[in-house]
C-alpha atoms as a PDB file:
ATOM      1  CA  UNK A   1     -39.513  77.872  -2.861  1.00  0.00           C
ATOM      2  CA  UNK A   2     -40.259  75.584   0.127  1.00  0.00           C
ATOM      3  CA  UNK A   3     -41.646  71.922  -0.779  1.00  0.00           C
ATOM      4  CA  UNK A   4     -45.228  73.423   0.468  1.00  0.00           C
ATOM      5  CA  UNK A   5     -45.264  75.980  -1.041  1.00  0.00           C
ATOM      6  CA  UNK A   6     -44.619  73.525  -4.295  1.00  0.00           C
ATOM      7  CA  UNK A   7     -47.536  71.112  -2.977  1.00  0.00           C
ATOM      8  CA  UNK A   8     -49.312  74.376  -3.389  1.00  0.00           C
ATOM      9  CA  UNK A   9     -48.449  75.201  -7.053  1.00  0.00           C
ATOM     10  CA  UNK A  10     -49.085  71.764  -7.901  1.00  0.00           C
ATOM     11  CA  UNK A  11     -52.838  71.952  -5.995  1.00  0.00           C
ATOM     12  CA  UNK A  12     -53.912  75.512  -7.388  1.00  0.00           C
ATOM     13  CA  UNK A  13     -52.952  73.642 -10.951  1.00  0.00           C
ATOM     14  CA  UNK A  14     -54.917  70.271 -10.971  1.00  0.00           C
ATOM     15  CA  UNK A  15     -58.406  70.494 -11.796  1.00  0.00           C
ATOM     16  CA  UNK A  16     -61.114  71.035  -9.366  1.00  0.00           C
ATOM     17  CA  UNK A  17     -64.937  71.680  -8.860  1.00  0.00           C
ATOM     18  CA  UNK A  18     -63.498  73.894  -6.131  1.00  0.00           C
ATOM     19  CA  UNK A  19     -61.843  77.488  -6.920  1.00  0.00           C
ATOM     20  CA  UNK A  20     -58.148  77.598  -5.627  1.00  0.00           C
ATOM     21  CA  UNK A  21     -58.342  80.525  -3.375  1.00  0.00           C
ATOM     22  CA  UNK A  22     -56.366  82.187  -0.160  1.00  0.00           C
ATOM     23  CA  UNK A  23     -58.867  79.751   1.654  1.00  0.00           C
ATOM     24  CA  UNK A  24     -58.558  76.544   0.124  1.00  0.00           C
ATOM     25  CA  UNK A  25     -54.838  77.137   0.675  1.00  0.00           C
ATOM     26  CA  UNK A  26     -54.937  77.911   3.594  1.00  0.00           C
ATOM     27  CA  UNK A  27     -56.940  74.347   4.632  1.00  0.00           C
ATOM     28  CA  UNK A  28     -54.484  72.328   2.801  1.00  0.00           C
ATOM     29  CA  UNK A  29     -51.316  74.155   4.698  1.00  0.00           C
ATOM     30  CA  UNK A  30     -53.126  73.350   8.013  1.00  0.00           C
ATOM     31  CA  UNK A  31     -53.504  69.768   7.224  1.00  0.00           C
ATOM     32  CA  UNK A  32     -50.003  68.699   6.214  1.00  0.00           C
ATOM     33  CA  UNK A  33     -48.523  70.918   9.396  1.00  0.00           C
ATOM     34  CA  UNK A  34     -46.236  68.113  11.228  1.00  0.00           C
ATOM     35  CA  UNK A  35     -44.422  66.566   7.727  1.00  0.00           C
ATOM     36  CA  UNK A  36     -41.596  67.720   6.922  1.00  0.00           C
ATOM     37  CA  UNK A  37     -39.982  68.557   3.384  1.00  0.00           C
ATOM     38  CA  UNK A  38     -38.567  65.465   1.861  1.00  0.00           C
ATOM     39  CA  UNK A  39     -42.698  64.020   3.140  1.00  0.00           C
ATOM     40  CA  UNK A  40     -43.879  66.392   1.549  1.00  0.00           C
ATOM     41  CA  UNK A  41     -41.695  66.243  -1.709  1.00  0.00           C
ATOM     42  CA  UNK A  42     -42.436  62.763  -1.924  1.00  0.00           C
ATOM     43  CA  UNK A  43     -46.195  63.296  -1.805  1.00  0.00           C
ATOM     44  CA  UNK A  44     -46.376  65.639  -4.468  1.00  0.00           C
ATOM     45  CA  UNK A  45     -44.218  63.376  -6.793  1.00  0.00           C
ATOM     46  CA  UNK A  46     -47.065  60.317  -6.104  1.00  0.00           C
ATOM     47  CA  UNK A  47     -49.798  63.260  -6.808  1.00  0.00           C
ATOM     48  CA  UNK A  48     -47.884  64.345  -9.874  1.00  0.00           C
ATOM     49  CA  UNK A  49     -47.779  61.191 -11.478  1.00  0.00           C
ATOM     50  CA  UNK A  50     -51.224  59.532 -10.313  1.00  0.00           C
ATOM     51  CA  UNK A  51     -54.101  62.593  -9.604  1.00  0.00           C
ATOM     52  CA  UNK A  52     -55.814  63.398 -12.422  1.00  0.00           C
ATOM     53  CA  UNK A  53     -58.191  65.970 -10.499  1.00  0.00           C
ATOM     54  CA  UNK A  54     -56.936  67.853  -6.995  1.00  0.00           C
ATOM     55  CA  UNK A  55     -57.072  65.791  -3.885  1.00  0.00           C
ATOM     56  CA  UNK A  56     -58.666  66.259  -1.035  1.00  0.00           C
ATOM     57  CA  UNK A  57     -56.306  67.450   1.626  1.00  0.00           C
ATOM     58  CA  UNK A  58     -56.878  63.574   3.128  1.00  0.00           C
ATOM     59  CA  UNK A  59     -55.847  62.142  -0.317  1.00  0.00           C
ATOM     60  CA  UNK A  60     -52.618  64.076  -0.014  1.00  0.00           C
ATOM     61  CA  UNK A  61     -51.665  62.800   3.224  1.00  0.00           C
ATOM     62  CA  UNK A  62     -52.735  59.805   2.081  1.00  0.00           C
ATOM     63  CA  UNK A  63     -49.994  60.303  -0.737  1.00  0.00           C
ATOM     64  CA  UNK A  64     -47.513  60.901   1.877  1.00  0.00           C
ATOM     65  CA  UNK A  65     -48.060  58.157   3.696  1.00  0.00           C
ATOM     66  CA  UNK A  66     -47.884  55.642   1.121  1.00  0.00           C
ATOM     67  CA  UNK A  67     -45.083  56.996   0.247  1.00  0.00           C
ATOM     68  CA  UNK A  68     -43.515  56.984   3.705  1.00  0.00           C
ATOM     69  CA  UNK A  69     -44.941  53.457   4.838  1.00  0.00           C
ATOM     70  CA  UNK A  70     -45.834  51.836   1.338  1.00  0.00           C
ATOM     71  CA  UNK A  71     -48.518  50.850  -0.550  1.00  0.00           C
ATOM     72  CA  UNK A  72     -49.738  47.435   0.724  1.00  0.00           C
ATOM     73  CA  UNK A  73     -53.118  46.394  -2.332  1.00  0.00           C
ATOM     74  CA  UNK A  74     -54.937  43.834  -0.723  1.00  0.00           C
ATOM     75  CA  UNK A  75     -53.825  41.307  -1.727  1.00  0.00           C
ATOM     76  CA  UNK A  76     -50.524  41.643  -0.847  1.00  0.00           C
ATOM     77  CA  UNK A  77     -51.617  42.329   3.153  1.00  0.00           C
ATOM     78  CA  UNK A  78     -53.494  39.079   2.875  1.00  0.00           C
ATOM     79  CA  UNK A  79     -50.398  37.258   1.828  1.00  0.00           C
ATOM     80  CA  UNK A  80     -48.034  38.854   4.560  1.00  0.00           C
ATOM     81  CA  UNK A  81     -51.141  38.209   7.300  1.00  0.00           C
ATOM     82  CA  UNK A  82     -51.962  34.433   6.020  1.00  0.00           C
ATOM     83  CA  UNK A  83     -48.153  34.025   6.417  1.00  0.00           C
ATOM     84  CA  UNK A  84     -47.785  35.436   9.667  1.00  0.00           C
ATOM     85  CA  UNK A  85     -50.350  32.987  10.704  1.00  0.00           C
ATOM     86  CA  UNK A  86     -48.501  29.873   9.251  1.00  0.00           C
ATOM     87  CA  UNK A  87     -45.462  30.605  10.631  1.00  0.00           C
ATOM     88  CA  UNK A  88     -47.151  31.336  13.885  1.00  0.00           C
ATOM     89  CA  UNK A  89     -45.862  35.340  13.920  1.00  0.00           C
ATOM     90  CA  UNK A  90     -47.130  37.140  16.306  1.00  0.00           C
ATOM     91  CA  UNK A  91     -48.922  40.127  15.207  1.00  0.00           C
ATOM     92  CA  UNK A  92     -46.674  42.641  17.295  1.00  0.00           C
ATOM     93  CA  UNK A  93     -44.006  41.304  14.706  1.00  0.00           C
ATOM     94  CA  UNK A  94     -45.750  42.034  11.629  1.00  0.00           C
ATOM     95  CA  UNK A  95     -44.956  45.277   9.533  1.00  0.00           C
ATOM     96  CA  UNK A  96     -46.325  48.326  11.487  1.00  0.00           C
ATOM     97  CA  UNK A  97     -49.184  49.352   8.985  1.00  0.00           C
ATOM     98  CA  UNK A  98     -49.821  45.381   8.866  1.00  0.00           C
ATOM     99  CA  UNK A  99     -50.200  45.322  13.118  1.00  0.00           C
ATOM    100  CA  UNK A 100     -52.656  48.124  12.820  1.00  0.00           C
ATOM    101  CA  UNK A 101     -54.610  46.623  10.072  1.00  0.00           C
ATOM    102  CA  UNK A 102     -54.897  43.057  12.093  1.00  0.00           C
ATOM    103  CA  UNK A 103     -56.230  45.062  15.070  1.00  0.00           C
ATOM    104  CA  UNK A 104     -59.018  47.138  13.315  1.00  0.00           C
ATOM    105  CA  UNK A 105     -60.514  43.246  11.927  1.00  0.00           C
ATOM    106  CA  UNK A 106     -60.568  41.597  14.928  1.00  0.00           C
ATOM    107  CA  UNK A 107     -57.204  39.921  15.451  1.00  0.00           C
ATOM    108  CA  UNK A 108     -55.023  37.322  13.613  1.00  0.00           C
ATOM    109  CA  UNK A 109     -57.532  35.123  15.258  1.00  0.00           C
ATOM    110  CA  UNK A 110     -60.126  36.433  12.385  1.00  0.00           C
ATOM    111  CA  UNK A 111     -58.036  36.010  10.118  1.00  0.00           C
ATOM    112  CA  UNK A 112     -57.088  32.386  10.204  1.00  0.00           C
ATOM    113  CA  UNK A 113     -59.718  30.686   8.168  1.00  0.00           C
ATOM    114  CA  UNK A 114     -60.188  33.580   5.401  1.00  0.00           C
ATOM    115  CA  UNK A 115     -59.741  37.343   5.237  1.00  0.00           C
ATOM    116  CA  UNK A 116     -62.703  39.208   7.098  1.00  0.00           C
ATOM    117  CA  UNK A 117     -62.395  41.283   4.135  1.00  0.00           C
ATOM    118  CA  UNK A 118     -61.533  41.198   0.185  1.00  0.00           C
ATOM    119  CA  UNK A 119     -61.094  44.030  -2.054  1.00  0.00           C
ATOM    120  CA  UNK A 120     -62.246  47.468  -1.845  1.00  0.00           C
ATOM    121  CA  UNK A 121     -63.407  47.168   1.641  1.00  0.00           C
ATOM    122  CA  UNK A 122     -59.607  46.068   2.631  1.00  0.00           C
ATOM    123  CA  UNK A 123     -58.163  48.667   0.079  1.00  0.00           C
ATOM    124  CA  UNK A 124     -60.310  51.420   2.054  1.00  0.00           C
ATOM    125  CA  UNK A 125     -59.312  50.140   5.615  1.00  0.00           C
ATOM    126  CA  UNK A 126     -55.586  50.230   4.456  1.00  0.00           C
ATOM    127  CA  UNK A 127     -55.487  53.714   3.622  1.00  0.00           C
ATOM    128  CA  UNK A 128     -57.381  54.352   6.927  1.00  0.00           C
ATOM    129  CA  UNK A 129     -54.550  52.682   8.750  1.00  0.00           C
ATOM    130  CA  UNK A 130     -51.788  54.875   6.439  1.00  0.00           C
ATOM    131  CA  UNK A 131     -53.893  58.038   7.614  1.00  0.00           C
ATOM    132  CA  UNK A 132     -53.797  57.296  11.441  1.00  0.00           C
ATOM    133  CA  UNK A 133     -50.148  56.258  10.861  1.00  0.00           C
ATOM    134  CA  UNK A 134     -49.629  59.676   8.993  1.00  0.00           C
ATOM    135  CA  UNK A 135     -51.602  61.092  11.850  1.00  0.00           C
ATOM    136  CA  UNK A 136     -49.738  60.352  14.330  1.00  0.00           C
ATOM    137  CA  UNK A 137     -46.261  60.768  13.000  1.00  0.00           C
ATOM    138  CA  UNK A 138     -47.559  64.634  12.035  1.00  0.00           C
ATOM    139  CA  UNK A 139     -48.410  65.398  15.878  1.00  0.00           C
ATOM    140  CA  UNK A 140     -45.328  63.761  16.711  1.00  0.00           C
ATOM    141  CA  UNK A 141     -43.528  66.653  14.833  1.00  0.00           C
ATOM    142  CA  UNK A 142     -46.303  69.319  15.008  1.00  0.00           C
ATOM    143  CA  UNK A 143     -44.188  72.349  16.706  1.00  0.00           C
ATOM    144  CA  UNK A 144     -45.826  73.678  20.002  1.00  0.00           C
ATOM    145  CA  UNK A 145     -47.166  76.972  20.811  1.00  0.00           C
END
């Protein structure tokens, strides 16, 4: 049994408004093409032991890639950030989820006097930045036609 098809027992078990069918399997095969097994593996451990209904096939990769890049809460990113900017780091040395994050709020400039965001809000542009890093490590290793 392949570590998909094991993301897919897993899926077709949790509970869901949405009937597991051929289709529903077929949309979350499609959206984890480009990871490979031990990705994959690793995703379905963090589902295992945190989902308490089935995840959207976004949430999954979103598994993944905190699993393959970390889990950064907000708070911590604020630290790392607010110390980048006292020890005068640039951002292009700052952890690569951290980099991304910086850009998408305007800079370390923005960030120098307070966070331009606390909370939630941060907590849902970190997992946006975990998803384009995901993103582009999948078509990276997508095969070609």
């Amino acid at each position: 049994m392949t570590a998909t098809d094991k993301l897919m027992a897993v899926l077709s078990q949790l509970p869901s408004s949405i009937q597991w069918n051929d289709t529903s399997q077929t949309v979350y095969r499609v959206a984890i093409v480009g990871l490979d097994d031990d990705d994959i593996t690793y995703g379905v451990r963090r589902i295992l032991t945190r989902a308490k209904f089935r995840p959207t096939p976004s949430e999954v990769l979103l598994a993944v890639a905190v699993e393959k890049y970390g889990d950064y809460l907000p708070q911590v990113a604020i630290n790392e950030i607010n110390n980048a900017i006292r020890l005068g780091t640039p951002a292009s040395s700052l952890h690569p989820t951290l980099a991304i994050l910086v850009a998408k709020t305007g800079g370390l400039k923005a960030w120098r006097i307070e966070s331009p965001m606390k909370g939630q809000q941060l907590q849902d542009v970190l997992n946006e930045v975990l998803l384009i890093r995901i993103t582009e490590y999948m078509n990276e290793n997508r095969p070609t036609s």
